[in-house]
C-alpha atoms as a PDB file:
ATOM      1  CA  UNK A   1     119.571 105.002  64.595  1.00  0.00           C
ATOM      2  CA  UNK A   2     116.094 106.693  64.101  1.00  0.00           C
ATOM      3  CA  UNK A   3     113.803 107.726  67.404  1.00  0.00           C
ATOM      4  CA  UNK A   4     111.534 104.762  66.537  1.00  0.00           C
ATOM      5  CA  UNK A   5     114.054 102.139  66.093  1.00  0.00           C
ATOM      6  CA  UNK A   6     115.758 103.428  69.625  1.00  0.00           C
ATOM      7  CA  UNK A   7     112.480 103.267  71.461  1.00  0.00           C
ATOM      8  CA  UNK A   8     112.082  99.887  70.062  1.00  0.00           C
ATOM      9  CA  UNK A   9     115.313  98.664  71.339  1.00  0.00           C
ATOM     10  CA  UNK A  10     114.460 100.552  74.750  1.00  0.00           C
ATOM     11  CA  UNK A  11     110.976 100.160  74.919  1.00  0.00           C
ATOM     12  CA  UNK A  12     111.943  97.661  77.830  1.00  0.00           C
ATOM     13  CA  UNK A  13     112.942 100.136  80.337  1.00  0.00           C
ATOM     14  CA  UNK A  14     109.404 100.938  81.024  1.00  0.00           C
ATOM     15  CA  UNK A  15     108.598  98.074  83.063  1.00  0.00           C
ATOM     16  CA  UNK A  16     111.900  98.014  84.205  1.00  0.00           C
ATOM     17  CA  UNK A  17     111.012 101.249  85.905  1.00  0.00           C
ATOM     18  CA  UNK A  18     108.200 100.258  86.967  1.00  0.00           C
ATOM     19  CA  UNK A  19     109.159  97.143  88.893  1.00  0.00           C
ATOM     20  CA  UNK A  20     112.124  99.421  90.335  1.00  0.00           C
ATOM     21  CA  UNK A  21     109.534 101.792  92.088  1.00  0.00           C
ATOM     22  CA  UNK A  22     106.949  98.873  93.270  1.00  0.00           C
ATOM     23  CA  UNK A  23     108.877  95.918  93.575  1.00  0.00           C
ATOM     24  CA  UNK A  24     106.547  94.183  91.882  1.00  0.00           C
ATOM     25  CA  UNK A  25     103.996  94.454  88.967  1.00  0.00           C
ATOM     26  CA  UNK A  26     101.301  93.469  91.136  1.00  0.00           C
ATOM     27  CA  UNK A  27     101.797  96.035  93.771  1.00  0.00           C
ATOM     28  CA  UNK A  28     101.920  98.982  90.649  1.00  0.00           C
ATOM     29  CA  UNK A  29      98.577  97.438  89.811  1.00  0.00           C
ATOM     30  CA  UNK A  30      97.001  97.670  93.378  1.00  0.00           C
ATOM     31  CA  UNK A  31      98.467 101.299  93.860  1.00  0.00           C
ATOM     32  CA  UNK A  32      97.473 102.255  90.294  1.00  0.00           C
ATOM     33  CA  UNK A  33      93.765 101.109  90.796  1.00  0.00           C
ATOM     34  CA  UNK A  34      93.519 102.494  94.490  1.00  0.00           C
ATOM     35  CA  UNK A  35      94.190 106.136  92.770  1.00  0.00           C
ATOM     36  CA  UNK A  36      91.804 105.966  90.023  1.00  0.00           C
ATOM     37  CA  UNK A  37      94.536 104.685  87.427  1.00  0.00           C
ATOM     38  CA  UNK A  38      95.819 101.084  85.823  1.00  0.00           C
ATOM     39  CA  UNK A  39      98.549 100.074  85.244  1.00  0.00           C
ATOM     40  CA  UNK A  40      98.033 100.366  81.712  1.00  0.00           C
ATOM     41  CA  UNK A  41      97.987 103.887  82.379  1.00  0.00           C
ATOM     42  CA  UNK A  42     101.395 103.473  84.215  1.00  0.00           C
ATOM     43  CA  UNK A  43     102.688 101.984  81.099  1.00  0.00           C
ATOM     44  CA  UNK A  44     101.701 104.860  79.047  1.00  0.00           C
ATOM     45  CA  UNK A  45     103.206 107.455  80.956  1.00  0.00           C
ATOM     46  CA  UNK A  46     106.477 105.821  80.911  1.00  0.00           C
ATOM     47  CA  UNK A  47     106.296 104.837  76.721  1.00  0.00           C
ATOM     48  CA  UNK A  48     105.379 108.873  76.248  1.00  0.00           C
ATOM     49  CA  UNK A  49     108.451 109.855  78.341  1.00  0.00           C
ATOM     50  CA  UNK A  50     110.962 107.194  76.823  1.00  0.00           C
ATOM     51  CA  UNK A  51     109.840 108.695  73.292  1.00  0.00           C
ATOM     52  CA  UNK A  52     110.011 112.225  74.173  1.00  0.00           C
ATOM     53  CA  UNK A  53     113.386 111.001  75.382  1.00  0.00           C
ATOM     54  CA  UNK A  54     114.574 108.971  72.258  1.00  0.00           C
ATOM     55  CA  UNK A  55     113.699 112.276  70.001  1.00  0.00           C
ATOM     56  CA  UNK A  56     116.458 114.057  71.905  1.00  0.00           C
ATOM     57  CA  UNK A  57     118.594 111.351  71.813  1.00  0.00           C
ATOM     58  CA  UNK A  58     122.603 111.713  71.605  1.00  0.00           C
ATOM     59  CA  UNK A  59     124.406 109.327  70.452  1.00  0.00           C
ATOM     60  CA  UNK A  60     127.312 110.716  72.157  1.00  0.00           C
ATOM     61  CA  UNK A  61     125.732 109.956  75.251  1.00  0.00           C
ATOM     62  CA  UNK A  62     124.713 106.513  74.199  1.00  0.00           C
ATOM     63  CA  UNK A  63     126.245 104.832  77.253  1.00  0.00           C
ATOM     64  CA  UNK A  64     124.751 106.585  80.135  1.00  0.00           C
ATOM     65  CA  UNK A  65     120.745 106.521  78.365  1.00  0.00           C
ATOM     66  CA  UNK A  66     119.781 103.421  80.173  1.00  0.00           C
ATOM     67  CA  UNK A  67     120.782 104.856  83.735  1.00  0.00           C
ATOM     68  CA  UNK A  68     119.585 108.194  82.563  1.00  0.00           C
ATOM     69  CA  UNK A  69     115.895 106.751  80.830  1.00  0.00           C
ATOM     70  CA  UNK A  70     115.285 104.626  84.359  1.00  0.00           C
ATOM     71  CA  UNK A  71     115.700 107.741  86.330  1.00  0.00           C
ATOM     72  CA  UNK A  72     113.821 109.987  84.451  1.00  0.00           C
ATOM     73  CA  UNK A  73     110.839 107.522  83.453  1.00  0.00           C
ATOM     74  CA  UNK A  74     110.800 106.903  87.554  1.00  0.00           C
ATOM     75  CA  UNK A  75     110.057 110.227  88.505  1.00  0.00           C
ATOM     76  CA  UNK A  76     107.739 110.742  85.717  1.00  0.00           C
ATOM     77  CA  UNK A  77     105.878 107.797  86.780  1.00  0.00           C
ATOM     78  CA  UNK A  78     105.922 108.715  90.626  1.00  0.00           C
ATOM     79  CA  UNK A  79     104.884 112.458  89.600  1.00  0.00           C
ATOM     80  CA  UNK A  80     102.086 111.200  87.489  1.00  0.00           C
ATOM     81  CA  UNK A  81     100.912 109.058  90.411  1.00  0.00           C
ATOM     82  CA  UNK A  82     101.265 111.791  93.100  1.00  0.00           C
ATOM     83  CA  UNK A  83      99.700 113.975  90.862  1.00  0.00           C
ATOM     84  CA  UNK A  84      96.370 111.794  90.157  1.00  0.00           C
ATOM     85  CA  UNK A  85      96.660 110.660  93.927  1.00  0.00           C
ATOM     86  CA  UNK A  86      95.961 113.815  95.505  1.00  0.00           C
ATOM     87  CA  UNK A  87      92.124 113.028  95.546  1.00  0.00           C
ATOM     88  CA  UNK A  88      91.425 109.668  95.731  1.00  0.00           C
ATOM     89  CA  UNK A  89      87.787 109.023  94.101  1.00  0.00           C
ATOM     90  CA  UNK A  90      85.981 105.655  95.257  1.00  0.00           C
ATOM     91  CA  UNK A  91      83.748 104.564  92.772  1.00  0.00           C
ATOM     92  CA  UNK A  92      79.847 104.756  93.396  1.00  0.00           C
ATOM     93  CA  UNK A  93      79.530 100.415  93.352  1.00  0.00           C
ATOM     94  CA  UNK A  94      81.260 100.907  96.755  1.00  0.00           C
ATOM     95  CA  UNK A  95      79.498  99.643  99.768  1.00  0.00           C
ATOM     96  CA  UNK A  96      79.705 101.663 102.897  1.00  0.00           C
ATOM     97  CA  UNK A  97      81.464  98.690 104.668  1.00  0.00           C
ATOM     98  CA  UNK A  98      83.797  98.547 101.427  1.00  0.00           C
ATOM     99  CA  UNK A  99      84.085 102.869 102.332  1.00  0.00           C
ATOM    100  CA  UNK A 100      84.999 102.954 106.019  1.00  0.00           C
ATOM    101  CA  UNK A 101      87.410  99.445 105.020  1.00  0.00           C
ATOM    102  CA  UNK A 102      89.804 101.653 103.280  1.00  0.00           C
ATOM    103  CA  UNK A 103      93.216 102.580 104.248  1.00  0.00           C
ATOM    104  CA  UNK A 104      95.436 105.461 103.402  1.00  0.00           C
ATOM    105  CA  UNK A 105      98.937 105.281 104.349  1.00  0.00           C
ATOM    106  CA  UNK A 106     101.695 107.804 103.346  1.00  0.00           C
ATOM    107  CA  UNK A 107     104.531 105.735 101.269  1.00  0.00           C
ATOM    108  CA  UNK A 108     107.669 107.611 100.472  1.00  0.00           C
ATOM    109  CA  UNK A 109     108.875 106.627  97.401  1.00  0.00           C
ATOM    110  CA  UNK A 110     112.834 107.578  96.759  1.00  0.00           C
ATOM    111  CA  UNK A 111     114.158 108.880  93.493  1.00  0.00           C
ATOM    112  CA  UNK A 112     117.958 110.023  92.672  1.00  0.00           C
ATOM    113  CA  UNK A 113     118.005 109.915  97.023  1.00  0.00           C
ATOM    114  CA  UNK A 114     115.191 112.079  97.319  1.00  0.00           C
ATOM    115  CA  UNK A 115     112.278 111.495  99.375  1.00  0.00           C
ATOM    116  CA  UNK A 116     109.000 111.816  97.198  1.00  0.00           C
ATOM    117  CA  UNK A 117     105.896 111.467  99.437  1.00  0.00           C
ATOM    118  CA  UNK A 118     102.186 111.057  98.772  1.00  0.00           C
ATOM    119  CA  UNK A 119      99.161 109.360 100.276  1.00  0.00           C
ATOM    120  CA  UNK A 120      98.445 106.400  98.746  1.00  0.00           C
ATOM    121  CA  UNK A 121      95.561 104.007  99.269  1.00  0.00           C
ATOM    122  CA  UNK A 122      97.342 100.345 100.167  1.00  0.00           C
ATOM    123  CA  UNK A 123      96.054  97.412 102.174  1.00  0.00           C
ATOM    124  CA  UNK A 124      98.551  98.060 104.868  1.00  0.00           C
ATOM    125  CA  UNK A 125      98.529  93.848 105.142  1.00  0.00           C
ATOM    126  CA  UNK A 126     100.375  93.739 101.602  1.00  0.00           C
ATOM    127  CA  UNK A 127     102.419  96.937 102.402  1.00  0.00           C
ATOM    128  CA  UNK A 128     103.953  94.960 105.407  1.00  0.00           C
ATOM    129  CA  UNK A 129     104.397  91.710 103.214  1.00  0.00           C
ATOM    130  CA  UNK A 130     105.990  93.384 100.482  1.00  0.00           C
ATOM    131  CA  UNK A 131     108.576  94.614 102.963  1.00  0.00           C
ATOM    132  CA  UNK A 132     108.774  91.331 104.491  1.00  0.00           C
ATOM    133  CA  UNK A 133     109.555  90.032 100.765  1.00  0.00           C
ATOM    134  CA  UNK A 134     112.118  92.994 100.442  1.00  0.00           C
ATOM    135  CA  UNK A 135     114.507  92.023 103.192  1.00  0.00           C
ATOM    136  CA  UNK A 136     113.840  88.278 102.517  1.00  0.00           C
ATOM    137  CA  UNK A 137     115.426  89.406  99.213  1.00  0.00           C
ATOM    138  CA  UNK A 138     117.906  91.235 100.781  1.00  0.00           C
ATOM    139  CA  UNK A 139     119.329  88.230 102.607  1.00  0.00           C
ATOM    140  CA  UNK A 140     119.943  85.997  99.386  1.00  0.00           C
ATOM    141  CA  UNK A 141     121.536  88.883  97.747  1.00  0.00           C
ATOM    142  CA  UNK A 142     123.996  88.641 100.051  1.00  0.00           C
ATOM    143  CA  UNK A 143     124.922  84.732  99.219  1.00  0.00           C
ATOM    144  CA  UNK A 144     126.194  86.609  95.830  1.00  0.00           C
ATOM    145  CA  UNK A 145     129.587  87.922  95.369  1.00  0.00           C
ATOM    146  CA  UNK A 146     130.378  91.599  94.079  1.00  0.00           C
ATOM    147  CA  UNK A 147     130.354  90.880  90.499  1.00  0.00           C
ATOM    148  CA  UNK A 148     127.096  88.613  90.506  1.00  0.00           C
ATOM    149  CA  UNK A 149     125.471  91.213  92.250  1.00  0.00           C
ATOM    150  CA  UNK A 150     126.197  93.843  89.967  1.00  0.00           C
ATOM    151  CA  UNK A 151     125.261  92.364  87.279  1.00  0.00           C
ATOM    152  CA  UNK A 152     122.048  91.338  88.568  1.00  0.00           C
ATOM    153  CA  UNK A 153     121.389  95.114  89.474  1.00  0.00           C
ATOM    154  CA  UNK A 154     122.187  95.869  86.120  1.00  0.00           C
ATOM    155  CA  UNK A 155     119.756  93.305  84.787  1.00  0.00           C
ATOM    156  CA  UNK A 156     116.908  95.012  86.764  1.00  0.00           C
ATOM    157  CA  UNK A 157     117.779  98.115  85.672  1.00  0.00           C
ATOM    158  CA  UNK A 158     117.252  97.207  81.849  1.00  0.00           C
ATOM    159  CA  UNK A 159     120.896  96.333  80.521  1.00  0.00           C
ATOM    160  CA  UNK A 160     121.418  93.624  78.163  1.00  0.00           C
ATOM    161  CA  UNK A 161     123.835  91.183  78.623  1.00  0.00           C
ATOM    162  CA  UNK A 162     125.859  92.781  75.660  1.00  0.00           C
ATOM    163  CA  UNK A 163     125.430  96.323  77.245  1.00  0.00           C
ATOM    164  CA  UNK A 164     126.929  94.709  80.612  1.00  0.00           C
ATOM    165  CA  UNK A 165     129.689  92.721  79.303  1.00  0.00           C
ATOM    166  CA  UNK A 166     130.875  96.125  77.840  1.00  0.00           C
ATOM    167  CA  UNK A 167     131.466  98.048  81.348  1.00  0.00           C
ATOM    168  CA  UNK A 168     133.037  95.094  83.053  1.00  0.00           C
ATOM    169  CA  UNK A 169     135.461  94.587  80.082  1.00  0.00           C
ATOM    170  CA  UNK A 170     133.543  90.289  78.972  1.00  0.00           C
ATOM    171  CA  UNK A 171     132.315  88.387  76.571  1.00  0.00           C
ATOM    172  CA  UNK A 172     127.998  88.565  76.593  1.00  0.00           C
ATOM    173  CA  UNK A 173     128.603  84.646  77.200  1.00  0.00           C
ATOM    174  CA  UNK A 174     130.900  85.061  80.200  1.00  0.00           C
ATOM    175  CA  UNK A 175     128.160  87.780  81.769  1.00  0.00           C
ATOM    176  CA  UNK A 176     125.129  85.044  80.566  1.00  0.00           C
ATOM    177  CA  UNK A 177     127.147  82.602  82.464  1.00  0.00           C
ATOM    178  CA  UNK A 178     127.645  84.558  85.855  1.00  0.00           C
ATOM    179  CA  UNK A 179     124.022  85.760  85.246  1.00  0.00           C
ATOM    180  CA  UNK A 180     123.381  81.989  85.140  1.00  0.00           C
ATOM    181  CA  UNK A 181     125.317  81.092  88.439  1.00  0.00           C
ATOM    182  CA  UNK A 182     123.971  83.742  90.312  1.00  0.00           C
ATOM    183  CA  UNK A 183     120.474  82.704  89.473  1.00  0.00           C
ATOM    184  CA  UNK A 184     121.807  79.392  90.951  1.00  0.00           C
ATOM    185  CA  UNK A 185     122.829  80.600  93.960  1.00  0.00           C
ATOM    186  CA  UNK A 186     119.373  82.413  94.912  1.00  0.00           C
ATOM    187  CA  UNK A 187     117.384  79.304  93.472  1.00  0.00           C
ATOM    188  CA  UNK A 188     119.191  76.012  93.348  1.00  0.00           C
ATOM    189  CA  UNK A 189     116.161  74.379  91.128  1.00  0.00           C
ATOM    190  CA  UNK A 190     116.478  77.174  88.704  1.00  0.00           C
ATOM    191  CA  UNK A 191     116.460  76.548  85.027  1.00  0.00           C
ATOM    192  CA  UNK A 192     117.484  78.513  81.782  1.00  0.00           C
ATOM    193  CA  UNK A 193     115.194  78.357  79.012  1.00  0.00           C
ATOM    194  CA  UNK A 194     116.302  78.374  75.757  1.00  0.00           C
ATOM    195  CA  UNK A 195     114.183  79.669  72.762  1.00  0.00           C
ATOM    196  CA  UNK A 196     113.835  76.507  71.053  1.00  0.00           C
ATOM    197  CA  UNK A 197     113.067  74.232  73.872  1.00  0.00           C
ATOM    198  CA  UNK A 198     109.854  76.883  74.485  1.00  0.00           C
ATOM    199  CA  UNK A 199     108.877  76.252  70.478  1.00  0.00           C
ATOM    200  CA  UNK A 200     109.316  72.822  71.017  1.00  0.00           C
ATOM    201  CA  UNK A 201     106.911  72.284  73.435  1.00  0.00           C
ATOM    202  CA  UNK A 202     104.611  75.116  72.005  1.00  0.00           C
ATOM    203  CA  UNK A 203     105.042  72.338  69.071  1.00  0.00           C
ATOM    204  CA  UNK A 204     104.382  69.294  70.701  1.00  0.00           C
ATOM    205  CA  UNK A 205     101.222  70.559  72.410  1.00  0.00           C
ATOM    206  CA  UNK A 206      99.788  71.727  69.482  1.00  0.00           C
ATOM    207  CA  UNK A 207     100.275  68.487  68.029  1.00  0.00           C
ATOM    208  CA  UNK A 208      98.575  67.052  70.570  1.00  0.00           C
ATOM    209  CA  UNK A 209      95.468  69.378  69.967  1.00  0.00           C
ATOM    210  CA  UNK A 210      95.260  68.462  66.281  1.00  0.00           C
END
């Protein structure tokens, strides 16, 4: 496999990252802006990493690169952020109320169990929400049994169903299926959507159009 079809395949594991540091997209976009970055720029940083990565790439290894690219794109990300953080600029459109409104609040932000802290500027409001979310989300993990939780982690942290199935010794249709169930349990009006039910209706509406 060549370094560009592996980052293709893997290209995933940048948001992935991303959404393992801030919980949520829209948080990496508020922290992002609030130090002079996007999350565009977020984005970046992780896709120059991942390819530096897949040019050393060894296939012997091929099993732990996941685990290993989500670590490693992490702290790259948080360093980058830390980094550009250190002097948070305000741009000059700011009104003084706007000014003296801000916050800064020290986050710590773990990586491989180690503490990596910085002053960020947050809206402490959506800081205390998000960990308001984070133990909501806590709770319904725990309607899941072992398995279903596992692979659920996995999920998050970029494995396919294929790549899963492999460490717990099943089919990618028996993990799809307890992927499926455990999606269930944490949302009982949950839905899979299947490819061709999505270009159906992409098909119907654009009938309608014409």
């Amino acid at each position: 496999m060549t370094p560009e079809e592996l980052f293709e395949e893997k290209e995933h594991l940048v948001l992935a990252s991303i959404k393992q540091i801030f919980g949520s997209y829209h948080v990496a976009s508020q922290v992002a802006k609030k130090n002079n970055m996007e999350l565009d720029d977020l984005i970046q940083i992780g896709k120059v990493r991942l390819w530096e990565l897949c040019l050393k790439y060894n296939s012997k290894l091929s099993e732990a690169f996941n685990t290993y690219a989500i670590k490693t794109l992490k702290w790259k990300i948080i360093n980058e952020l830390h980094e550009k953080g250190k002097v948070i600029k305000v741009s000059r459109s700011c009104s003084p109320e706007e000014r003296n409104s801000m916050k800064f609040i020290s986050v710590d932000l773990y990586v491989d169990g180690e503490s990596e802290n910085g002053f960020y500027a947050v809206d402490p409001l959506k800081l205390e929400e998000e960990v308001i979310i984070s133990i909501q989300c806590q709770e319904v993990m725990n309607q899941l049994n072992s398995e279903e939780k596992l692979i659920l982690i996995k999920k998050s942290h970029g494995f396919t169903d294929e790549e899963i199935g492999k460490e717990l010794g099943k089919t990618r249709l028996a993990i799809n299926k307890r992927k499926t169930r455990a999606y269930k349990k944490i949302n009982p009006d949950y839905k899979r959507v299947i490819k061709g039910e999505i270009r159906k209706k992409k098909n119907h509406l654009l009938a309608q159009v014409i």
